[in-house]
PDB file of N, CA and C in Angstrom:
ATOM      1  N   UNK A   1      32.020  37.492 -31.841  1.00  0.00           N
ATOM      2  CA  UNK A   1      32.228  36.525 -30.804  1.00  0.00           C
ATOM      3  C   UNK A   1      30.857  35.999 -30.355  1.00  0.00           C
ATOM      4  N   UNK A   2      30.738  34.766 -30.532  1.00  0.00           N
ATOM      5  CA  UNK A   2      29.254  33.575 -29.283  1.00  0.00           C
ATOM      6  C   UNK A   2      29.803  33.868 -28.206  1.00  0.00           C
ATOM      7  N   UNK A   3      28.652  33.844 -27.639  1.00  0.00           N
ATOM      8  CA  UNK A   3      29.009  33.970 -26.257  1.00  0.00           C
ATOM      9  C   UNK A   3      27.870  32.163 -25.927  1.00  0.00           C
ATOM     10  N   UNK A   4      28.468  31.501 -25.095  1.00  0.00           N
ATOM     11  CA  UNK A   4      28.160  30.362 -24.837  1.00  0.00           C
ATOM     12  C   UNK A   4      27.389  30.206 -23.929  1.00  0.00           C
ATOM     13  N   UNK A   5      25.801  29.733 -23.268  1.00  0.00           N
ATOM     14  CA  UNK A   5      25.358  30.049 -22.309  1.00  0.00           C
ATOM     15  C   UNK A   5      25.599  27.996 -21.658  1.00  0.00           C
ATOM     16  N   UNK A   6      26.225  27.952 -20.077  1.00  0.00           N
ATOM     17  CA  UNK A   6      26.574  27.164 -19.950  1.00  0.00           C
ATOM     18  C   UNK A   6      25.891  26.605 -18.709  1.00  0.00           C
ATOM     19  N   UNK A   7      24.793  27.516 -18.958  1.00  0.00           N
ATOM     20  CA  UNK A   7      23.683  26.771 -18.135  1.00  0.00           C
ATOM     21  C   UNK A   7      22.813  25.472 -18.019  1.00  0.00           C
ATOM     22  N   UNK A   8      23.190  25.001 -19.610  1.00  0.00           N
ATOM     23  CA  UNK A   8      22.569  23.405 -20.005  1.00  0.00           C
ATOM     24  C   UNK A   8      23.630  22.190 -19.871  1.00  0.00           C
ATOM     25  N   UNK A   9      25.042  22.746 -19.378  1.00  0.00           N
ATOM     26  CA  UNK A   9      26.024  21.957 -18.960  1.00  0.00           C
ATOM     27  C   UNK A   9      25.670  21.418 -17.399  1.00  0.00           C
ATOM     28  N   UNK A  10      24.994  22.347 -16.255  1.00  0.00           N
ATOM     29  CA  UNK A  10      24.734  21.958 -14.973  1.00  0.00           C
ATOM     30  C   UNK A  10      24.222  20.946 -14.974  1.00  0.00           C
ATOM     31  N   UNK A  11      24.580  19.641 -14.083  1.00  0.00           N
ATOM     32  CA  UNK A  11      24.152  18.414 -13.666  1.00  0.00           C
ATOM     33  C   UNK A  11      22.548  18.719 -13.339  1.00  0.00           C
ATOM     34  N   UNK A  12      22.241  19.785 -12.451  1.00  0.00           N
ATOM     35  CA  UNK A  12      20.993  19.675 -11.611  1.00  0.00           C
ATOM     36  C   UNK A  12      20.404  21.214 -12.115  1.00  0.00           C
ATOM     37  N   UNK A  13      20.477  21.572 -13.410  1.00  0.00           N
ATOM     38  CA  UNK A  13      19.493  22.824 -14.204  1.00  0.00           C
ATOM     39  C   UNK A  13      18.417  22.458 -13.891  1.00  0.00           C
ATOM     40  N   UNK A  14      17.308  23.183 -13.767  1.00  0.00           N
ATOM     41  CA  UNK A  14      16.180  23.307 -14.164  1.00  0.00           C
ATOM     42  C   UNK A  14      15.779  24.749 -14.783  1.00  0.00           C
ATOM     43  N   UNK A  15      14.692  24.681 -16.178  1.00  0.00           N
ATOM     44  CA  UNK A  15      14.467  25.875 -16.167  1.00  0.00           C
ATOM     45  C   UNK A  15      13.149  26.532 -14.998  1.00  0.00           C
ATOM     46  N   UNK A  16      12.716  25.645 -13.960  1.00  0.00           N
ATOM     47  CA  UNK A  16      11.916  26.576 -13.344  1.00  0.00           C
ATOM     48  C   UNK A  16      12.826  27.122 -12.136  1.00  0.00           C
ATOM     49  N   UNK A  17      12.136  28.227 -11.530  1.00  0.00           N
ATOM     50  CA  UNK A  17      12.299  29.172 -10.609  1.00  0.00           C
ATOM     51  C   UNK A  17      12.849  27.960  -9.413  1.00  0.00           C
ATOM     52  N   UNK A  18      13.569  28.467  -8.509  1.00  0.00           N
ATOM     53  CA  UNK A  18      13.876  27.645  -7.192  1.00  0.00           C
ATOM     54  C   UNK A  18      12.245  27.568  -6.075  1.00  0.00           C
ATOM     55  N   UNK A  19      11.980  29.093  -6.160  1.00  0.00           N
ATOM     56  CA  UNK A  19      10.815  28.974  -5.336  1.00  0.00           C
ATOM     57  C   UNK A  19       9.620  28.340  -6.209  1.00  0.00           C
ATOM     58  N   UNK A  20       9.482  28.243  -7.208  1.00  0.00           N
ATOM     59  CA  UNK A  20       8.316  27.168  -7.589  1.00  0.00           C
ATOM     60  C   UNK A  20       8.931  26.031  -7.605  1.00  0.00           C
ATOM     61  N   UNK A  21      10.083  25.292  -7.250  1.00  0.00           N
ATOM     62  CA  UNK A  21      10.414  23.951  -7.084  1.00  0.00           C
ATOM     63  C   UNK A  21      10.453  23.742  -5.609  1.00  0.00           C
ATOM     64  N   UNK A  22      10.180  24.791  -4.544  1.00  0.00           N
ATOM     65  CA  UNK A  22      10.137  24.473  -3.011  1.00  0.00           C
ATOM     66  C   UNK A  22       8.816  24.790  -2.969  1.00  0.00           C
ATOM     67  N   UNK A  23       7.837  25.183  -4.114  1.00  0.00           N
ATOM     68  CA  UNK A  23       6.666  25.719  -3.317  1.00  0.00           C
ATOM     69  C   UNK A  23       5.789  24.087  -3.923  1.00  0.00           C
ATOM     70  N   UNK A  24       6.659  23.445  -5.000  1.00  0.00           N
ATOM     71  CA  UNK A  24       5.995  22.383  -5.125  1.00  0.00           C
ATOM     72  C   UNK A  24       6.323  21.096  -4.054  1.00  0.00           C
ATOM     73  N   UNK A  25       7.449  21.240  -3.446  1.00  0.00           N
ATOM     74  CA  UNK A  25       7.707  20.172  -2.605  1.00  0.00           C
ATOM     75  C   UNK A  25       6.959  19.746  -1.240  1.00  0.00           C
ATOM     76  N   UNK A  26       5.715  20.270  -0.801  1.00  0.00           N
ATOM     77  CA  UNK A  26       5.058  19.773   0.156  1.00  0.00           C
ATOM     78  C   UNK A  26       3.496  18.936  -0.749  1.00  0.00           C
ATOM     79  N   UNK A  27       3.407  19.331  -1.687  1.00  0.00           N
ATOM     80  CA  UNK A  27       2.458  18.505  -2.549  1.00  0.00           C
ATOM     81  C   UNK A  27       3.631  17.331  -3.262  1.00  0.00           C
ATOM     82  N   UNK A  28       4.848  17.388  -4.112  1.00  0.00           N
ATOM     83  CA  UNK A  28       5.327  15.666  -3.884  1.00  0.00           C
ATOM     84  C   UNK A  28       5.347  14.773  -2.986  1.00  0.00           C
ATOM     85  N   UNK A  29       5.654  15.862  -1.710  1.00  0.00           N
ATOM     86  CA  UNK A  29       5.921  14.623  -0.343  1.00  0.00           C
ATOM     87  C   UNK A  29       4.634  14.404  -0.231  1.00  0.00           C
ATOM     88  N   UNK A  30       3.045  15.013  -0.070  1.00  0.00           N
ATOM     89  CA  UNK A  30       2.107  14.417  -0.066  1.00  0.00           C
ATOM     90  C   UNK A  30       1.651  13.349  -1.256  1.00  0.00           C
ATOM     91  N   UNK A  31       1.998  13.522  -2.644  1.00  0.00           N
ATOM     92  CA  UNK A  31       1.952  12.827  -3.311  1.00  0.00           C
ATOM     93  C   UNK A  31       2.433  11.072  -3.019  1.00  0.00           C
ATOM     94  N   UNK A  32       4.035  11.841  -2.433  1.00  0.00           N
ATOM     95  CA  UNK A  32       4.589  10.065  -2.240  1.00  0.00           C
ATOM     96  C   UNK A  32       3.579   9.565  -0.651  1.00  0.00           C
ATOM     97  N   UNK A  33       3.735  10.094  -0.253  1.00  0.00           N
ATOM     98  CA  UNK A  33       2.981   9.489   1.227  1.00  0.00           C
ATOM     99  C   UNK A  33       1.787   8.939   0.751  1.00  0.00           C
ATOM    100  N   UNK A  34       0.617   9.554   0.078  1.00  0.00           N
ATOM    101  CA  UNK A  34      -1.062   8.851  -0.535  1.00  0.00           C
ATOM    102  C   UNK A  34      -0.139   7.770  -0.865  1.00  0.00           C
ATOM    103  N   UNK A  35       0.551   7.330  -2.199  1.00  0.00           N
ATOM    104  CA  UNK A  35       1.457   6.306  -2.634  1.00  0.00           C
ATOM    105  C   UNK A  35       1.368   5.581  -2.188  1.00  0.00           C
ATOM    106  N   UNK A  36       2.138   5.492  -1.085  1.00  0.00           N
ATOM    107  CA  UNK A  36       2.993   4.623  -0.072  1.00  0.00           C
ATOM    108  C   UNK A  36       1.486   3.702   0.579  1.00  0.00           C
ATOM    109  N   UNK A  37       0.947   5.206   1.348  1.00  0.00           N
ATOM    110  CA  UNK A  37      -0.173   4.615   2.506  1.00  0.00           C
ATOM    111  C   UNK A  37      -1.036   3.182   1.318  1.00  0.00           C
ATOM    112  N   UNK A  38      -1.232   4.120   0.277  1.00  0.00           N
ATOM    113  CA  UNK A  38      -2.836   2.966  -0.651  1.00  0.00           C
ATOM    114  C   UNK A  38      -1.951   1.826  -0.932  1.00  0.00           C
ATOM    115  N   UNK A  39      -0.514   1.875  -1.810  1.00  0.00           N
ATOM    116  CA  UNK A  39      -0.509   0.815  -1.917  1.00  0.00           C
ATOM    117  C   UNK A  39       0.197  -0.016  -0.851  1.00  0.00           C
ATOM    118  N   UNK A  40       0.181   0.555   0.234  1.00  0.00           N
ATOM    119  CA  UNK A  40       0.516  -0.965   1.370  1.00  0.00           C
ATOM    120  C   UNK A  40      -0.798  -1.627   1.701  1.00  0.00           C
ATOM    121  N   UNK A  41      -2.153  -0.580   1.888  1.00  0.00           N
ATOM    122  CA  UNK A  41      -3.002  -1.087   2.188  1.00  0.00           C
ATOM    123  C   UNK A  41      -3.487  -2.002   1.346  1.00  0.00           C
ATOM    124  N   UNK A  42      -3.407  -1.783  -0.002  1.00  0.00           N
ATOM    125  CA  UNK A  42      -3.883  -2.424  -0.962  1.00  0.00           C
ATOM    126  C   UNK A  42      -3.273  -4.179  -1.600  1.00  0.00           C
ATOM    127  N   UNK A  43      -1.839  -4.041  -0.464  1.00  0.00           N
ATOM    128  CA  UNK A  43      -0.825  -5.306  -1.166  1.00  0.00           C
ATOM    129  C   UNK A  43      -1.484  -6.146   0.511  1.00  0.00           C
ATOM    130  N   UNK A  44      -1.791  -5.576   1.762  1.00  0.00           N
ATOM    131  CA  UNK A  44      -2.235  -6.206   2.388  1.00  0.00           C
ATOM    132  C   UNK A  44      -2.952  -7.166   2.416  1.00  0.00           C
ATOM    133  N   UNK A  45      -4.341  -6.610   1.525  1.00  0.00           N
ATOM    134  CA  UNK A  45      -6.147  -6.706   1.052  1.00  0.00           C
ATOM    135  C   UNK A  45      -5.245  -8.269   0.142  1.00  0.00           C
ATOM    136  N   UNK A  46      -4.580  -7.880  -0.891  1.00  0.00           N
ATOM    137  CA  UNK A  46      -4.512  -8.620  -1.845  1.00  0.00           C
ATOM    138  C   UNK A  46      -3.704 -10.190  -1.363  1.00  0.00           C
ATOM    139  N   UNK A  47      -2.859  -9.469  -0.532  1.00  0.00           N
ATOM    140  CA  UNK A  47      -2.131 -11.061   0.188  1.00  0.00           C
ATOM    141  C   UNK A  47      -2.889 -11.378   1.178  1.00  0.00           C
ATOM    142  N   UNK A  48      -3.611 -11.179   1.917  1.00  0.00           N
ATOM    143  CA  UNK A  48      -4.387 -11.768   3.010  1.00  0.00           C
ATOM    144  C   UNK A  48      -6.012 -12.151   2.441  1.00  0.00           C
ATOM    145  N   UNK A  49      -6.265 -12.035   1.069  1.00  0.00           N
ATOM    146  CA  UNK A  49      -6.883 -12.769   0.215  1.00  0.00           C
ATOM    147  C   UNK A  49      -6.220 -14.115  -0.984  1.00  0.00           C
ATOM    148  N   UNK A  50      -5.036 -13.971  -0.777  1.00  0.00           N
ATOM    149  CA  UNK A  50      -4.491 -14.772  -1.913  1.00  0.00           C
ATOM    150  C   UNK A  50      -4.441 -14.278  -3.471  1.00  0.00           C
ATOM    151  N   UNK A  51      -4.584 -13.662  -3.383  1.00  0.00           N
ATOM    152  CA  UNK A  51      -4.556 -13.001  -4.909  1.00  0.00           C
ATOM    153  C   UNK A  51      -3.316 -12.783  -5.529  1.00  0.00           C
ATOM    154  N   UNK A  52      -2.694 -13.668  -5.594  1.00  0.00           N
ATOM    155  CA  UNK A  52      -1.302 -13.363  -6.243  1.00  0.00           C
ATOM    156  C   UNK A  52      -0.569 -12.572  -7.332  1.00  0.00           C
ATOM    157  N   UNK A  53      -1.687 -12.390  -8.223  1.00  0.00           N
ATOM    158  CA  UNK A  53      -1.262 -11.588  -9.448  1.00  0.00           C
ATOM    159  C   UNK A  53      -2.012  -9.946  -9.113  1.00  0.00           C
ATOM    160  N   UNK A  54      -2.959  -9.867  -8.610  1.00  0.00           N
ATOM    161  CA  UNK A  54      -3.201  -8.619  -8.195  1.00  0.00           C
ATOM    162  C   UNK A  54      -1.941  -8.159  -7.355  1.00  0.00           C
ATOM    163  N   UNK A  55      -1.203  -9.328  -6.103  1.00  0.00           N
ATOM    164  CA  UNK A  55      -0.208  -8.252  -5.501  1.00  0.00           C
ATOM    165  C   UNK A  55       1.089  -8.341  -6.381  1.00  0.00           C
ATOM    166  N   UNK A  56       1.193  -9.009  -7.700  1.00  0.00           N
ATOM    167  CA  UNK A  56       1.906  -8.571  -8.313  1.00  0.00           C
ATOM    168  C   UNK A  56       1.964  -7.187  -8.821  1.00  0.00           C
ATOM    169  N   UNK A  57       0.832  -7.086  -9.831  1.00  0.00           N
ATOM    170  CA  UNK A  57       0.464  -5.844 -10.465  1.00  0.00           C
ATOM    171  C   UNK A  57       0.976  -5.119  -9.721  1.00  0.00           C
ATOM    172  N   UNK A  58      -0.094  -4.836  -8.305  1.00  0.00           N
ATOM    173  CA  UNK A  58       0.368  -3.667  -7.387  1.00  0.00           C
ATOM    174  C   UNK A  58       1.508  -3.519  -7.015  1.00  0.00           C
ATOM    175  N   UNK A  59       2.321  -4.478  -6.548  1.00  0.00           N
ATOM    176  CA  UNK A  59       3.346  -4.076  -6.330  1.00  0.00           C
ATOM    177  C   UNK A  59       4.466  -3.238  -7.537  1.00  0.00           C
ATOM    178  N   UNK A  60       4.002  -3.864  -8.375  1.00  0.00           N
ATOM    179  CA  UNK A  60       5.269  -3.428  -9.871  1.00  0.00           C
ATOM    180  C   UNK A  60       4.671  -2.208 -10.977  1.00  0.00           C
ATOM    181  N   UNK A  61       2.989  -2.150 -10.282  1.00  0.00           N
ATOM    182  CA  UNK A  61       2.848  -1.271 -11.438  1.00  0.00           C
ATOM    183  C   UNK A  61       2.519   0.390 -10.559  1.00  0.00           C
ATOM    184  N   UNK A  62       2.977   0.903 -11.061  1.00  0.00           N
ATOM    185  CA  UNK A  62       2.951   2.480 -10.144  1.00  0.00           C
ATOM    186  C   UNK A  62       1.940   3.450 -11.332  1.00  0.00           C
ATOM    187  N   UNK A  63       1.088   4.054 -10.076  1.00  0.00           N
ATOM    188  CA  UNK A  63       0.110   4.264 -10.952  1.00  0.00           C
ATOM    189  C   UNK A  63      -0.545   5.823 -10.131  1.00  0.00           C
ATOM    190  N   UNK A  64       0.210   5.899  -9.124  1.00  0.00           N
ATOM    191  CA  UNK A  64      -0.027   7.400  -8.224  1.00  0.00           C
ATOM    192  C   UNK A  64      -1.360   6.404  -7.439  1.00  0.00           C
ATOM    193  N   UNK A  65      -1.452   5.171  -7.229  1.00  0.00           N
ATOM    194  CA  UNK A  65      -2.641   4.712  -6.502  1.00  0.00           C
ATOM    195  C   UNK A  65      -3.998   4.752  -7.311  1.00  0.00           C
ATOM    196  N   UNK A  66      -4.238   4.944  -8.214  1.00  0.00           N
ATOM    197  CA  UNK A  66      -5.506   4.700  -8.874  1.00  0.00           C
ATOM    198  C   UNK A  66      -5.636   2.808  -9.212  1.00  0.00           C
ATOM    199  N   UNK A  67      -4.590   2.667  -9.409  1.00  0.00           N
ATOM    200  CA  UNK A  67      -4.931   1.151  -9.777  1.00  0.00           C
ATOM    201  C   UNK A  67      -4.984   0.620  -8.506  1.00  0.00           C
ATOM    202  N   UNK A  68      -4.495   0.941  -7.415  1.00  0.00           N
ATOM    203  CA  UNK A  68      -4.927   0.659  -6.118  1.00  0.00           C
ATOM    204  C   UNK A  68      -6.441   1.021  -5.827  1.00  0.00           C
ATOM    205  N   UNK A  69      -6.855   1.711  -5.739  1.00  0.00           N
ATOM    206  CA  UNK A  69      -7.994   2.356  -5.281  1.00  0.00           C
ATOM    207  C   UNK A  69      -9.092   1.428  -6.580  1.00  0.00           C
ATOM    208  N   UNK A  70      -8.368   1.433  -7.802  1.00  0.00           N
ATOM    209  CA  UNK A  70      -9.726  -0.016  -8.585  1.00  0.00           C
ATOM    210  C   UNK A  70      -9.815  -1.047  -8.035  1.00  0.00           C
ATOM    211  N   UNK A  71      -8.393  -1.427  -7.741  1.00  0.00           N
ATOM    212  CA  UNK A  71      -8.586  -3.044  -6.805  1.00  0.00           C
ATOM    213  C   UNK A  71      -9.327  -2.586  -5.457  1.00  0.00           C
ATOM    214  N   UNK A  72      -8.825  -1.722  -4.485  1.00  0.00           N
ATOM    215  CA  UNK A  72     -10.116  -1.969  -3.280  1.00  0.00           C
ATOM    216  C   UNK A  72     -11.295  -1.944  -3.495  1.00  0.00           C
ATOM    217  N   UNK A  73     -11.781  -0.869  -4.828  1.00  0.00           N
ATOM    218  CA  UNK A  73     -13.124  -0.959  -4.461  1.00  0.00           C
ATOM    219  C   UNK A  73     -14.138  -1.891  -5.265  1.00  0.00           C
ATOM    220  N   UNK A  74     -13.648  -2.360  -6.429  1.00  0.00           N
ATOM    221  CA  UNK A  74     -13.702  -3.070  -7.460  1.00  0.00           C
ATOM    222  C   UNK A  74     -13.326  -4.921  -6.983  1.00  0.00           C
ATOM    223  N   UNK A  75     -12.251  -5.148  -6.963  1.00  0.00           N
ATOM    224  CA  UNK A  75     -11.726  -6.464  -6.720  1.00  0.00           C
ATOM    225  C   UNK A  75     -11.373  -7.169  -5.660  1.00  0.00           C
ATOM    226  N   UNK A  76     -11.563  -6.071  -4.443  1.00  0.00           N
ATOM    227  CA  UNK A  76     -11.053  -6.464  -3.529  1.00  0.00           C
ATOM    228  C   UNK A  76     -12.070  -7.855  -2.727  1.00  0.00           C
ATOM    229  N   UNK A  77     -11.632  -8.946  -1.832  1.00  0.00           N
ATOM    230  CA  UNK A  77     -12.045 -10.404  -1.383  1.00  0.00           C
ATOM    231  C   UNK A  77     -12.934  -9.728  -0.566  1.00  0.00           C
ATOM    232  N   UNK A  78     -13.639  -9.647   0.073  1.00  0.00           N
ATOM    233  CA  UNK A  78     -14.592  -8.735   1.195  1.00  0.00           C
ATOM    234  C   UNK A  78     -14.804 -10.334   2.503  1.00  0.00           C
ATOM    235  N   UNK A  79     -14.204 -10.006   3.446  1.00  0.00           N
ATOM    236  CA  UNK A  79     -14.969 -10.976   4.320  1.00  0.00           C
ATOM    237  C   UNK A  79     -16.074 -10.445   5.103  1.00  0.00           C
ATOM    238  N   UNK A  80     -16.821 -11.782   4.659  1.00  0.00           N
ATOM    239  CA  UNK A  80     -18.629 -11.481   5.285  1.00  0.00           C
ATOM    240  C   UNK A  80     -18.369 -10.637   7.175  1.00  0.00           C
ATOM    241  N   UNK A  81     -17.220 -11.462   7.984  1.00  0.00           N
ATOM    242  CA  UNK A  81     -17.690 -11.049   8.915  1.00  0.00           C
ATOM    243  C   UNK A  81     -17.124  -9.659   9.191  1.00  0.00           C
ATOM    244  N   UNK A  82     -16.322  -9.050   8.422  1.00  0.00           N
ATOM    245  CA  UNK A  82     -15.833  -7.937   8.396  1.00  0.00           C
ATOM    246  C   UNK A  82     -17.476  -6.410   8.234  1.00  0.00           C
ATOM    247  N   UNK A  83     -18.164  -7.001   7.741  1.00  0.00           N
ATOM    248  CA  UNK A  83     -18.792  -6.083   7.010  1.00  0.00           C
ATOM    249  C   UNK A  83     -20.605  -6.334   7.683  1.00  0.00           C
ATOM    250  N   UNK A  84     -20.560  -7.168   8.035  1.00  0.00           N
ATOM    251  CA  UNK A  84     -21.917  -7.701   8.382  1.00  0.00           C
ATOM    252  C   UNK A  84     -21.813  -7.982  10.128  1.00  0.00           C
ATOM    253  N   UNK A  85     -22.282  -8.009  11.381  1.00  0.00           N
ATOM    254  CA  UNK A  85     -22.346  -8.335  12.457  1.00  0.00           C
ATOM    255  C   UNK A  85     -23.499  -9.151  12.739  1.00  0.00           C
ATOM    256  N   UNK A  86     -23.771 -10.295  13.093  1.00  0.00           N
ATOM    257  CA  UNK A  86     -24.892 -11.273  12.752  1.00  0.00           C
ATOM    258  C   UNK A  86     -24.579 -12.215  13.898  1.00  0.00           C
ATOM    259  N   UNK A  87     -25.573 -12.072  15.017  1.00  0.00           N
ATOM    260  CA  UNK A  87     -25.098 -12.885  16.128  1.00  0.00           C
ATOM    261  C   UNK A  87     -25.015 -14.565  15.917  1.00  0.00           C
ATOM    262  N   UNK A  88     -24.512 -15.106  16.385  1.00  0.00           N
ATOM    263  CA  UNK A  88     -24.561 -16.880  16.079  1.00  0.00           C
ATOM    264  C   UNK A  88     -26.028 -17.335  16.035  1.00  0.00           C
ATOM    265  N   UNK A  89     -26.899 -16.907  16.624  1.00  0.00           N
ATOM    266  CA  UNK A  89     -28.586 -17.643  16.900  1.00  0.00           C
ATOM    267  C   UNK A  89     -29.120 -16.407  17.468  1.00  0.00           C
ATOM    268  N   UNK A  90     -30.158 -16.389  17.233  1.00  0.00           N
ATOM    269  CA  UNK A  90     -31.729 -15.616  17.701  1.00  0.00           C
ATOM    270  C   UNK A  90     -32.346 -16.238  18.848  1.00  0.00           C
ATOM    271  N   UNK A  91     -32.511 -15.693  19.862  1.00  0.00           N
ATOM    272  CA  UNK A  91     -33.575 -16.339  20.431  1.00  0.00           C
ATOM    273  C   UNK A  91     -34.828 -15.734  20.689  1.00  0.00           C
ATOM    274  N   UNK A  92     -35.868 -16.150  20.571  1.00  0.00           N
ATOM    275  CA  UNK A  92     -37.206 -15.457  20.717  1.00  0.00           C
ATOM    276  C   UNK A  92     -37.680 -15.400  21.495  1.00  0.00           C
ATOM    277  N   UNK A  93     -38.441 -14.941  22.200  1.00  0.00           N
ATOM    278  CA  UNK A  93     -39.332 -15.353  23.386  1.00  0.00           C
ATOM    279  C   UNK A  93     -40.716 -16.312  22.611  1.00  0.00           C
ATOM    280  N   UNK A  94     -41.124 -17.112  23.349  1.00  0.00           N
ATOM    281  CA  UNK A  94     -42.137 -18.236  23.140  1.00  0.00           C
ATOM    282  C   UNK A  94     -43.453 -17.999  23.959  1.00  0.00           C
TER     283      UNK A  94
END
């Protein structure tokens, strides 16, 4: 007589342990949250520059945020007055 093991019939098997699938679940939820946070920041950068095909990409291409993190630091529009503080005029003494 086989004896049938009908453990590969379960909808939701896994062969790992339960406690290594709860001890991994506070690093996915941090995983999805980095996600989430870079690429909103990153579809922001890209639409409030006009960049239309960059907030395509980003939006459609999932990448755990690395292709986010090339566009900020790499491609991103930089406005001068964001980054620089430069009063309107100098005045000197005479």
């Amino acid at each position: 007589m086989v004896k049938s093991s009908h453990m590969h019939y379960y909808p939701f098997y896994s062969p790992f342990a339960p406690a290594l699938m709860l001890a991994l679940l506070p690093f996915l939820m941090l995983v999805a949250l980095w996600t989430v946070v870079i690429k909103g920041y990153a579809l922001w950068h890209a639409a409030r520059s006009s960049q239309k095909w960059w907030f395509i990409a980003l939006l459609f291409i999932n990448t755990l945020g690395i292709l986010e993190v090339i566009y900020l630091i790499w491609f991103r529009k930089n406005s001068p007055s964001a980054h620089s503080h430069t009063p309107a005029h100098h005045s000197s003494p005479q």
